[in-house]
PDB file of N, CA and C in Angstrom:
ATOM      1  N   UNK A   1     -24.609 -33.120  29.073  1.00  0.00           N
ATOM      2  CA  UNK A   1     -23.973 -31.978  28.420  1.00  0.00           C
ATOM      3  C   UNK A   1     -22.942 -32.474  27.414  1.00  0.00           C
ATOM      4  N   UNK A   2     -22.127 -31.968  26.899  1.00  0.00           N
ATOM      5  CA  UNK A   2     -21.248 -31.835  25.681  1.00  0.00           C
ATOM      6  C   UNK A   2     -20.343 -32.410  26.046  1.00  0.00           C
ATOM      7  N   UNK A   3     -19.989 -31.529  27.475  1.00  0.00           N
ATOM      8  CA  UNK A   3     -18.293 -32.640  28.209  1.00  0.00           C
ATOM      9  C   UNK A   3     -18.898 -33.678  28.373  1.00  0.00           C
ATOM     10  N   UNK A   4     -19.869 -33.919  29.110  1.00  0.00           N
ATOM     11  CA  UNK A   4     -20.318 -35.436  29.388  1.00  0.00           C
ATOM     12  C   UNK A   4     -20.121 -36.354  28.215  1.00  0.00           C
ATOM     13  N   UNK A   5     -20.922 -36.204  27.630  1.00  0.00           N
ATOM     14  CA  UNK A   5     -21.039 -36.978  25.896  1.00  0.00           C
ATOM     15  C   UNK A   5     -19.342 -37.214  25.678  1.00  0.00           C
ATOM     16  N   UNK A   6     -18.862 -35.843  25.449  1.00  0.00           N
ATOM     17  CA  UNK A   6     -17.073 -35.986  24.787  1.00  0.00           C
ATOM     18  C   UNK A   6     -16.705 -37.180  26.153  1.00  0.00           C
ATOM     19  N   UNK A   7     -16.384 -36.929  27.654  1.00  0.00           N
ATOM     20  CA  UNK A   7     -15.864 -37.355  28.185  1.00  0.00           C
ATOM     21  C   UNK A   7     -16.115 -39.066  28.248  1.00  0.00           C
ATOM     22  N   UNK A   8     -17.553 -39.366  27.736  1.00  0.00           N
ATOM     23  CA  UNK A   8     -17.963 -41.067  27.905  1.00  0.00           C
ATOM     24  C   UNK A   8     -17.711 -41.543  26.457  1.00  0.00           C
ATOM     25  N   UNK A   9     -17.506 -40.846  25.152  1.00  0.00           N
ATOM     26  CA  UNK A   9     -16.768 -41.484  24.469  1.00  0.00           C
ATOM     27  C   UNK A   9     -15.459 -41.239  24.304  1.00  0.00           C
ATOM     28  N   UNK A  10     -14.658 -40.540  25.042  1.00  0.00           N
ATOM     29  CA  UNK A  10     -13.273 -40.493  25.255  1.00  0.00           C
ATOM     30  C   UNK A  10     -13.028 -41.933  26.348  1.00  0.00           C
ATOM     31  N   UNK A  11     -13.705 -42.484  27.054  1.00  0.00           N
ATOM     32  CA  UNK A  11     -13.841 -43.639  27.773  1.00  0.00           C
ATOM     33  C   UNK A  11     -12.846 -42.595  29.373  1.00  0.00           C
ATOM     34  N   UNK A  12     -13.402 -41.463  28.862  1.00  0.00           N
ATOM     35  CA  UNK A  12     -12.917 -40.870  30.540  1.00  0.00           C
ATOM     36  C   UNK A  12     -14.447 -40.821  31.884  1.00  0.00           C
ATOM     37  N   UNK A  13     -14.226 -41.520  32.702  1.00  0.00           N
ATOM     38  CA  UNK A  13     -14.798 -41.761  34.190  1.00  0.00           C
ATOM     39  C   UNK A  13     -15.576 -40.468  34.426  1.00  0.00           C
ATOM     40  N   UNK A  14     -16.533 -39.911  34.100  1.00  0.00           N
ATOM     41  CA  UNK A  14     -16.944 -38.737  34.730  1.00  0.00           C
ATOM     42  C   UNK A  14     -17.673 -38.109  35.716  1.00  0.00           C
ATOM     43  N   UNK A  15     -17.537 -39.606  36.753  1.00  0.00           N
ATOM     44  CA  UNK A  15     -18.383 -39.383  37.658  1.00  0.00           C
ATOM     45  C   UNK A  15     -18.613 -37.698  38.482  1.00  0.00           C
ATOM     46  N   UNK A  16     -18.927 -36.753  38.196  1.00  0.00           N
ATOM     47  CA  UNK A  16     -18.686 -35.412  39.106  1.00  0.00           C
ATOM     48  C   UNK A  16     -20.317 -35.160  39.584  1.00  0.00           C
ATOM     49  N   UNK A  17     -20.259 -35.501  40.838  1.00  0.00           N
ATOM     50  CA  UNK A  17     -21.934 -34.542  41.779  1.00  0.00           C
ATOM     51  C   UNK A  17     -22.211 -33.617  40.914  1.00  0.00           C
ATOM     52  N   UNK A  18     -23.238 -33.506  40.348  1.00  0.00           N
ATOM     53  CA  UNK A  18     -24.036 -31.987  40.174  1.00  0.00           C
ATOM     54  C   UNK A  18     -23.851 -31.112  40.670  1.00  0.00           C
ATOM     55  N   UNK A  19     -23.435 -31.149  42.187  1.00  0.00           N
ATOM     56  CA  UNK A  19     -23.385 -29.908  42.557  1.00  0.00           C
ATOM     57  C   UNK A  19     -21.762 -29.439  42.222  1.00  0.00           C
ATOM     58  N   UNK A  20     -21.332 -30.193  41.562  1.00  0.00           N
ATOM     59  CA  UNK A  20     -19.923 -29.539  41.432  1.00  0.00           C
ATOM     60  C   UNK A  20     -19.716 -29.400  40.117  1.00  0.00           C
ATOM     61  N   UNK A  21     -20.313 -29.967  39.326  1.00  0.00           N
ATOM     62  CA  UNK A  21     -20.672 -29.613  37.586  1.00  0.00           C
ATOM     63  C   UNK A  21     -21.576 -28.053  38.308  1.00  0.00           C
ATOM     64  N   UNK A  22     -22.477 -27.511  38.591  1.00  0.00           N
ATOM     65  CA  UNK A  22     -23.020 -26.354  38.794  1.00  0.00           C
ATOM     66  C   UNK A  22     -22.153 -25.201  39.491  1.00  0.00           C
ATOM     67  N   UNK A  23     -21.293 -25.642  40.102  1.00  0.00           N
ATOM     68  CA  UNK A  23     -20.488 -24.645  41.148  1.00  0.00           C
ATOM     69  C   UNK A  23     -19.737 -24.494  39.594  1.00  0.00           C
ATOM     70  N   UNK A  24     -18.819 -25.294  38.726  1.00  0.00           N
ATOM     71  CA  UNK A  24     -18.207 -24.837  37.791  1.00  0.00           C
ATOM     72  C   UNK A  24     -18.965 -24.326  36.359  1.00  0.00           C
ATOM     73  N   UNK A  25     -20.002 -24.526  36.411  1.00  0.00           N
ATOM     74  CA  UNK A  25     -21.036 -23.988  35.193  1.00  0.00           C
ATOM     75  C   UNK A  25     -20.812 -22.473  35.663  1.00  0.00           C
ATOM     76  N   UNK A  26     -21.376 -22.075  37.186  1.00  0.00           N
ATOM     77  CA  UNK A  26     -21.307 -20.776  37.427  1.00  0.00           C
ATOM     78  C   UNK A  26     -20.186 -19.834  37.772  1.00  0.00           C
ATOM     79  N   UNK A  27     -19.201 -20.829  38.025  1.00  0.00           N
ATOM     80  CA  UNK A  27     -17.688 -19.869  38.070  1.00  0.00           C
ATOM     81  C   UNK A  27     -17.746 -19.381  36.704  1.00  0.00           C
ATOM     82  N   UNK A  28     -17.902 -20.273  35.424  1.00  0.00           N
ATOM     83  CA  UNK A  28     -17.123 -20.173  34.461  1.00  0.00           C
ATOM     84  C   UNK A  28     -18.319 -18.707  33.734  1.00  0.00           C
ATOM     85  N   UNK A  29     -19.453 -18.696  34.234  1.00  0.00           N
ATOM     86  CA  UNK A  29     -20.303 -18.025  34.086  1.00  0.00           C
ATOM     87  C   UNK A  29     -19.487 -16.514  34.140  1.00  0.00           C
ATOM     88  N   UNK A  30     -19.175 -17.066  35.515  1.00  0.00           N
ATOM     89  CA  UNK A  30     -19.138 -15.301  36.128  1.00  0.00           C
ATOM     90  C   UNK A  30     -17.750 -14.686  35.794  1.00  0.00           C
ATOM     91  N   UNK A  31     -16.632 -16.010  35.585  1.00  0.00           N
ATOM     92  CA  UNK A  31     -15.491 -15.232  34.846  1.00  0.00           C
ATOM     93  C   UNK A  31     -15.697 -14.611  33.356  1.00  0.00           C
ATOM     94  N   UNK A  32     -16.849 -15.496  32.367  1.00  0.00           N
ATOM     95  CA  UNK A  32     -16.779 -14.686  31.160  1.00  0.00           C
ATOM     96  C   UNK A  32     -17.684 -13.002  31.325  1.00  0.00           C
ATOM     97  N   UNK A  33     -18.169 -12.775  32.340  1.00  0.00           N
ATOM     98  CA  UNK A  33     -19.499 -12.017  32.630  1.00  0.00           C
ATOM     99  C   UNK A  33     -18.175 -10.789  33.022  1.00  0.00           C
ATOM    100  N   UNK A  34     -16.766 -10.902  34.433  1.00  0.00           N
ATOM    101  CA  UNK A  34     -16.247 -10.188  34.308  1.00  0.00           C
ATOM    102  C   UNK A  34     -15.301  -9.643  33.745  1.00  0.00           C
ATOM    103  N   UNK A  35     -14.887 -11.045  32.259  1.00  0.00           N
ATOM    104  CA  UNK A  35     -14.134 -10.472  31.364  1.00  0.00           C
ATOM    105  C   UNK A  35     -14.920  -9.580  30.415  1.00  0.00           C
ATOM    106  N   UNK A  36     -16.343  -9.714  30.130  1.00  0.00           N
ATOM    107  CA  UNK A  36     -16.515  -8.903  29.452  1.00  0.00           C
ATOM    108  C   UNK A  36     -16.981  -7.420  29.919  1.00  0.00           C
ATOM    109  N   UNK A  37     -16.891  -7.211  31.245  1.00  0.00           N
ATOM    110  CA  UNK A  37     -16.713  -6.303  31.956  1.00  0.00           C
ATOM    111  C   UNK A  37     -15.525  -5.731  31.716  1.00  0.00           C
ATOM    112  N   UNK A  38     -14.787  -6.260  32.102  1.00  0.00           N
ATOM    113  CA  UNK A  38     -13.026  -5.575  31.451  1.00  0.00           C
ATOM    114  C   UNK A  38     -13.094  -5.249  30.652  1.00  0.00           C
ATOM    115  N   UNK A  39     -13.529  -5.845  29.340  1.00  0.00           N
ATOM    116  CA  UNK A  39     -13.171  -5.397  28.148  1.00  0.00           C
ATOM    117  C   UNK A  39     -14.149  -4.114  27.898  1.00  0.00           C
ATOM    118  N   UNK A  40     -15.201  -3.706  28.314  1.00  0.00           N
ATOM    119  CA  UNK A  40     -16.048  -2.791  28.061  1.00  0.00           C
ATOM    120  C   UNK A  40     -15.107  -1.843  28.777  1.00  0.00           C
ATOM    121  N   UNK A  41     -14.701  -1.591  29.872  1.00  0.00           N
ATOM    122  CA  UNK A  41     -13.723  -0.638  30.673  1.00  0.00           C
ATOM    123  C   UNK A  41     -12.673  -0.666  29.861  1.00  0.00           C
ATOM    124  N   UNK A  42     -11.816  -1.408  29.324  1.00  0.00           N
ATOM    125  CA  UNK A  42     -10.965  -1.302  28.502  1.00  0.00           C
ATOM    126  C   UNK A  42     -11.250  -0.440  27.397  1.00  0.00           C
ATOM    127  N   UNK A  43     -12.266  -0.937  26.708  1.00  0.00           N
ATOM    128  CA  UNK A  43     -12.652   0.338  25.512  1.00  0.00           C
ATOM    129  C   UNK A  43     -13.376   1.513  25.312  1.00  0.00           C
ATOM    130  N   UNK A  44     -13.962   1.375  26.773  1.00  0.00           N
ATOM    131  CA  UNK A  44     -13.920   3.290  27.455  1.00  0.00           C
ATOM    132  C   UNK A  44     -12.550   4.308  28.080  1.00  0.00           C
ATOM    133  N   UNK A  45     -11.737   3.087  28.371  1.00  0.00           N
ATOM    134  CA  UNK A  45     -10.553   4.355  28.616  1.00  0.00           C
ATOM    135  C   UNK A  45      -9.681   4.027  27.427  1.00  0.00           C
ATOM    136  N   UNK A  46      -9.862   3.638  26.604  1.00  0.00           N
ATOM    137  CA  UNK A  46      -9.895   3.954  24.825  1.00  0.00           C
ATOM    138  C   UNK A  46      -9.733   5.253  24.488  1.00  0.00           C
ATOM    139  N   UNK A  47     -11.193   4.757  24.757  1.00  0.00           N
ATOM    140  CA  UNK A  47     -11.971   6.051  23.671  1.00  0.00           C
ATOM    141  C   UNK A  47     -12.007   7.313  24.527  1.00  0.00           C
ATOM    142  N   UNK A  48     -11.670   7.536  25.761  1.00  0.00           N
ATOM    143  CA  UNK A  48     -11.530   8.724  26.774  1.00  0.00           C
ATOM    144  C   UNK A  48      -9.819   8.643  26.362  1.00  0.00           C
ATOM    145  N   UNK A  49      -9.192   8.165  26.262  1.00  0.00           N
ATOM    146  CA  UNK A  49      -8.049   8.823  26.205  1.00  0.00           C
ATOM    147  C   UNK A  49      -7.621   9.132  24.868  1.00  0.00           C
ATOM    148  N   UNK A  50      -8.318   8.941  23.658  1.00  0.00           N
ATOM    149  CA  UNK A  50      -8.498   9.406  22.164  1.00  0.00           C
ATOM    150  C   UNK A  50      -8.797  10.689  22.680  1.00  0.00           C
ATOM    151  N   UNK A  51      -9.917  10.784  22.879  1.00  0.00           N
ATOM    152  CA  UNK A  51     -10.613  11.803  23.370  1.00  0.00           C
ATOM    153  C   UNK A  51      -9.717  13.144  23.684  1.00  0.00           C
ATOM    154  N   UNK A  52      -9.218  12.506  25.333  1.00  0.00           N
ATOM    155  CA  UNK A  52      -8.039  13.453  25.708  1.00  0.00           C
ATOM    156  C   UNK A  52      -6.897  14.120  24.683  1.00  0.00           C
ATOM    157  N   UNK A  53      -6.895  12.778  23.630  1.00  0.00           N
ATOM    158  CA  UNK A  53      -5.116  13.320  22.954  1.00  0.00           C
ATOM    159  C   UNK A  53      -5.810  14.240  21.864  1.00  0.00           C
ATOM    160  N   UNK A  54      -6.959  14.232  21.666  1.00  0.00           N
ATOM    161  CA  UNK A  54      -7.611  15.142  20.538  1.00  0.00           C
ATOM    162  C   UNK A  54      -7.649  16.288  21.200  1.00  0.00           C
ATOM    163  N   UNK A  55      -8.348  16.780  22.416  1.00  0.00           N
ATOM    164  CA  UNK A  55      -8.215  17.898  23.758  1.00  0.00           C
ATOM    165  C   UNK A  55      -6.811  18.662  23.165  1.00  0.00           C
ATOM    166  N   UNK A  56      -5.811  17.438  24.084  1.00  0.00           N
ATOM    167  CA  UNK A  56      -4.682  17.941  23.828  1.00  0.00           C
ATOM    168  C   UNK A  56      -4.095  18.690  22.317  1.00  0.00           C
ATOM    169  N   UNK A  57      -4.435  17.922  21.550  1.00  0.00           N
ATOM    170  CA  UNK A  57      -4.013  18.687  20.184  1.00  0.00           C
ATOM    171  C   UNK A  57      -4.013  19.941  19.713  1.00  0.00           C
ATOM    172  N   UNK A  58      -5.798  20.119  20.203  1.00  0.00           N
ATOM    173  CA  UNK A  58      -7.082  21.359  19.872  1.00  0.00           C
ATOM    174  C   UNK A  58      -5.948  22.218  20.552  1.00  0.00           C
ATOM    175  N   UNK A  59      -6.064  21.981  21.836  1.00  0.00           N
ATOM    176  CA  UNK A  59      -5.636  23.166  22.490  1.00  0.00           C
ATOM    177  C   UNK A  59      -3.769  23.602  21.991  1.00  0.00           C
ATOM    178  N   UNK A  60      -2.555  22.930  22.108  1.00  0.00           N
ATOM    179  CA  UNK A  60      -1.962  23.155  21.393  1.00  0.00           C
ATOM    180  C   UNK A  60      -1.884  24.080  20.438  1.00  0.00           C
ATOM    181  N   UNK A  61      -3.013  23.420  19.104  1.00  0.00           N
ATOM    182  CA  UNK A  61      -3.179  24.234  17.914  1.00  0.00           C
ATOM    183  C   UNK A  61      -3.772  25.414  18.181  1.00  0.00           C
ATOM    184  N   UNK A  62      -4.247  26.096  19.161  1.00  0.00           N
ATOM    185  CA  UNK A  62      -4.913  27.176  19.806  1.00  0.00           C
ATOM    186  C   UNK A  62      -3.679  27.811  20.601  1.00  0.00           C
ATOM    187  N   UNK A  63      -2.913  27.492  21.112  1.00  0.00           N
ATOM    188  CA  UNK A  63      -2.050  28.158  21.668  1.00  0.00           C
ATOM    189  C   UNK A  63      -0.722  28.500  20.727  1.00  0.00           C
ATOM    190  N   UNK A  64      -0.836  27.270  19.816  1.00  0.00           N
ATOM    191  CA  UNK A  64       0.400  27.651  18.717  1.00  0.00           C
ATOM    192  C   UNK A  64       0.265  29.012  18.149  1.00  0.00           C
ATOM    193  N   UNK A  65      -1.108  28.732  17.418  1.00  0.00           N
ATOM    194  CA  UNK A  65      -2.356  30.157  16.984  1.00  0.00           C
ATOM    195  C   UNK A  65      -2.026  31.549  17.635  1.00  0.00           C
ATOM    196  N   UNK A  66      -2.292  31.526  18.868  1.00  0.00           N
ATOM    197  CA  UNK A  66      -2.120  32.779  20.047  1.00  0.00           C
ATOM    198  C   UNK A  66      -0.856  33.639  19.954  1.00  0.00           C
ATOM    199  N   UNK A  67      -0.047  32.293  19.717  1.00  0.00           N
ATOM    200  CA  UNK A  67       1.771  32.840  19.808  1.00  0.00           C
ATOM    201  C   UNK A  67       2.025  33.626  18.446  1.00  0.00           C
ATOM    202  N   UNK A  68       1.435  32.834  17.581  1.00  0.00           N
ATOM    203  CA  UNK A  68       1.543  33.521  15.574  1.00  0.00           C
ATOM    204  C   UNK A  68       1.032  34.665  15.855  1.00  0.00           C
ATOM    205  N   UNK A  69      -0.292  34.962  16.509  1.00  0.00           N
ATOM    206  CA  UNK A  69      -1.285  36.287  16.637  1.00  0.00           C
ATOM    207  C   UNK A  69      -0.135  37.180  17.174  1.00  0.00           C
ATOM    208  N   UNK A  70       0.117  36.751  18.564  1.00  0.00           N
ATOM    209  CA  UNK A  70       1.170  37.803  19.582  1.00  0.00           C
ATOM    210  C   UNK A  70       1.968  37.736  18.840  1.00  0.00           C
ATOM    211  N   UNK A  71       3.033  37.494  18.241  1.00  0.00           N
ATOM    212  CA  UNK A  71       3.926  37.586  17.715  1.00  0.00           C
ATOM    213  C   UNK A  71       4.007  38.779  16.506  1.00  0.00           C
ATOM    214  N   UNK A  72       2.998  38.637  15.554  1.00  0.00           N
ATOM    215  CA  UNK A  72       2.393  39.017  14.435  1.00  0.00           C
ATOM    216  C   UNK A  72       2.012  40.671  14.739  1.00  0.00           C
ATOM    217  N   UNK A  73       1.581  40.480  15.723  1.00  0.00           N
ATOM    218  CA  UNK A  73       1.334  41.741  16.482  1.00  0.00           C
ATOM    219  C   UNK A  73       2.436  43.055  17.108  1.00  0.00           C
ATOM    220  N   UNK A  74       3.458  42.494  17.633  1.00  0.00           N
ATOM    221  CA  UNK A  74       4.501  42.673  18.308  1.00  0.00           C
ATOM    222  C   UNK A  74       5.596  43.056  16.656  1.00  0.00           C
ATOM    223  N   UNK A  75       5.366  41.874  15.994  1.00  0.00           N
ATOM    224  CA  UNK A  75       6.222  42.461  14.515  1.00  0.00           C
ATOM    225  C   UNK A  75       5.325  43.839  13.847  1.00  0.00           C
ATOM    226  N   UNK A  76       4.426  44.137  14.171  1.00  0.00           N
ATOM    227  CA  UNK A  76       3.598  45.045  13.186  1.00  0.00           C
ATOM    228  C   UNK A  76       3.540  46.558  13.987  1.00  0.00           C
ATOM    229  N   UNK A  77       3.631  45.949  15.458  1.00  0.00           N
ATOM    230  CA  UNK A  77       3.952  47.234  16.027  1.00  0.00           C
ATOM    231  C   UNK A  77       5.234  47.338  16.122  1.00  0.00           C
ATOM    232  N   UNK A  78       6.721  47.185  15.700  1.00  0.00           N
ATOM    233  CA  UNK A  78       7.531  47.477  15.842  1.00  0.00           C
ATOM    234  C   UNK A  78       8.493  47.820  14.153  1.00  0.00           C
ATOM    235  N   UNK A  79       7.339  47.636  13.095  1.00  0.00           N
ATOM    236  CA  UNK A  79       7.808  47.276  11.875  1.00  0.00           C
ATOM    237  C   UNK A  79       7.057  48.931  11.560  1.00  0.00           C
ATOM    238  N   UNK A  80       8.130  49.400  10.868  1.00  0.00           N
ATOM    239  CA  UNK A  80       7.761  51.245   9.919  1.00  0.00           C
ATOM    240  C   UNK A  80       7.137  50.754   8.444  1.00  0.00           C
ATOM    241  N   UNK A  81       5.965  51.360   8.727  1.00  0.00           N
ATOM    242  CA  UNK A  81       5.325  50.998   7.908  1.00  0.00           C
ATOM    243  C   UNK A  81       5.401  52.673   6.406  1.00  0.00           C
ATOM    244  N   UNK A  82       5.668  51.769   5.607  1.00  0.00           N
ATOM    245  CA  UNK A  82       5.973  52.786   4.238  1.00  0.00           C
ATOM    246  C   UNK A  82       4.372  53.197   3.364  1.00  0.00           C
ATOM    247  N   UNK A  83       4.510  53.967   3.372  1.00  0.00           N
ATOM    248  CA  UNK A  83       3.338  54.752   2.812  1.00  0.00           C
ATOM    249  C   UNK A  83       3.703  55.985   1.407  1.00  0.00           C
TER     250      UNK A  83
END
């Protein structure tokens, strides 16, 4: 492999069992496998909580809306209207 090669012209000793070059081939496997697990969960509660603050907005602007209406309403029935 690559370390091997780097490590025998670095004049570093690399004697390591196979089976322990393989136990670390597959750790290193499975840590990039559940970082990129994280990161996919990471950019679903992203995009769900975009999501939410857009929710939040809509509705806001719908209730801001409601209050102008009631309000608007409440001035028109209490306002003498000239004719």
């Amino acid at each position: 492999t690559l370390q091997k090669e780097f490590a025998k012209k670095a004049g570093i000793a690399a004697n390591i069992p196979e089976a322990t070059i393989k136990v670390m081939q597959d750790t290193t496997e499975e840590v990039v496998k559940a970082t990129s697990i994280q990161n996919q969960v990471t950019l679903a509660t992203i995009d769900a909580t975009q999501q939410n603050i857009k929710t939040f907005n809509d509705n806001a602007k719908s209730f801001a809306e409601l209050n102008r209406n009631i309000l608007q309403s409440w001035i028109s029935a209490f306002t003498t209207k000239n004719n």
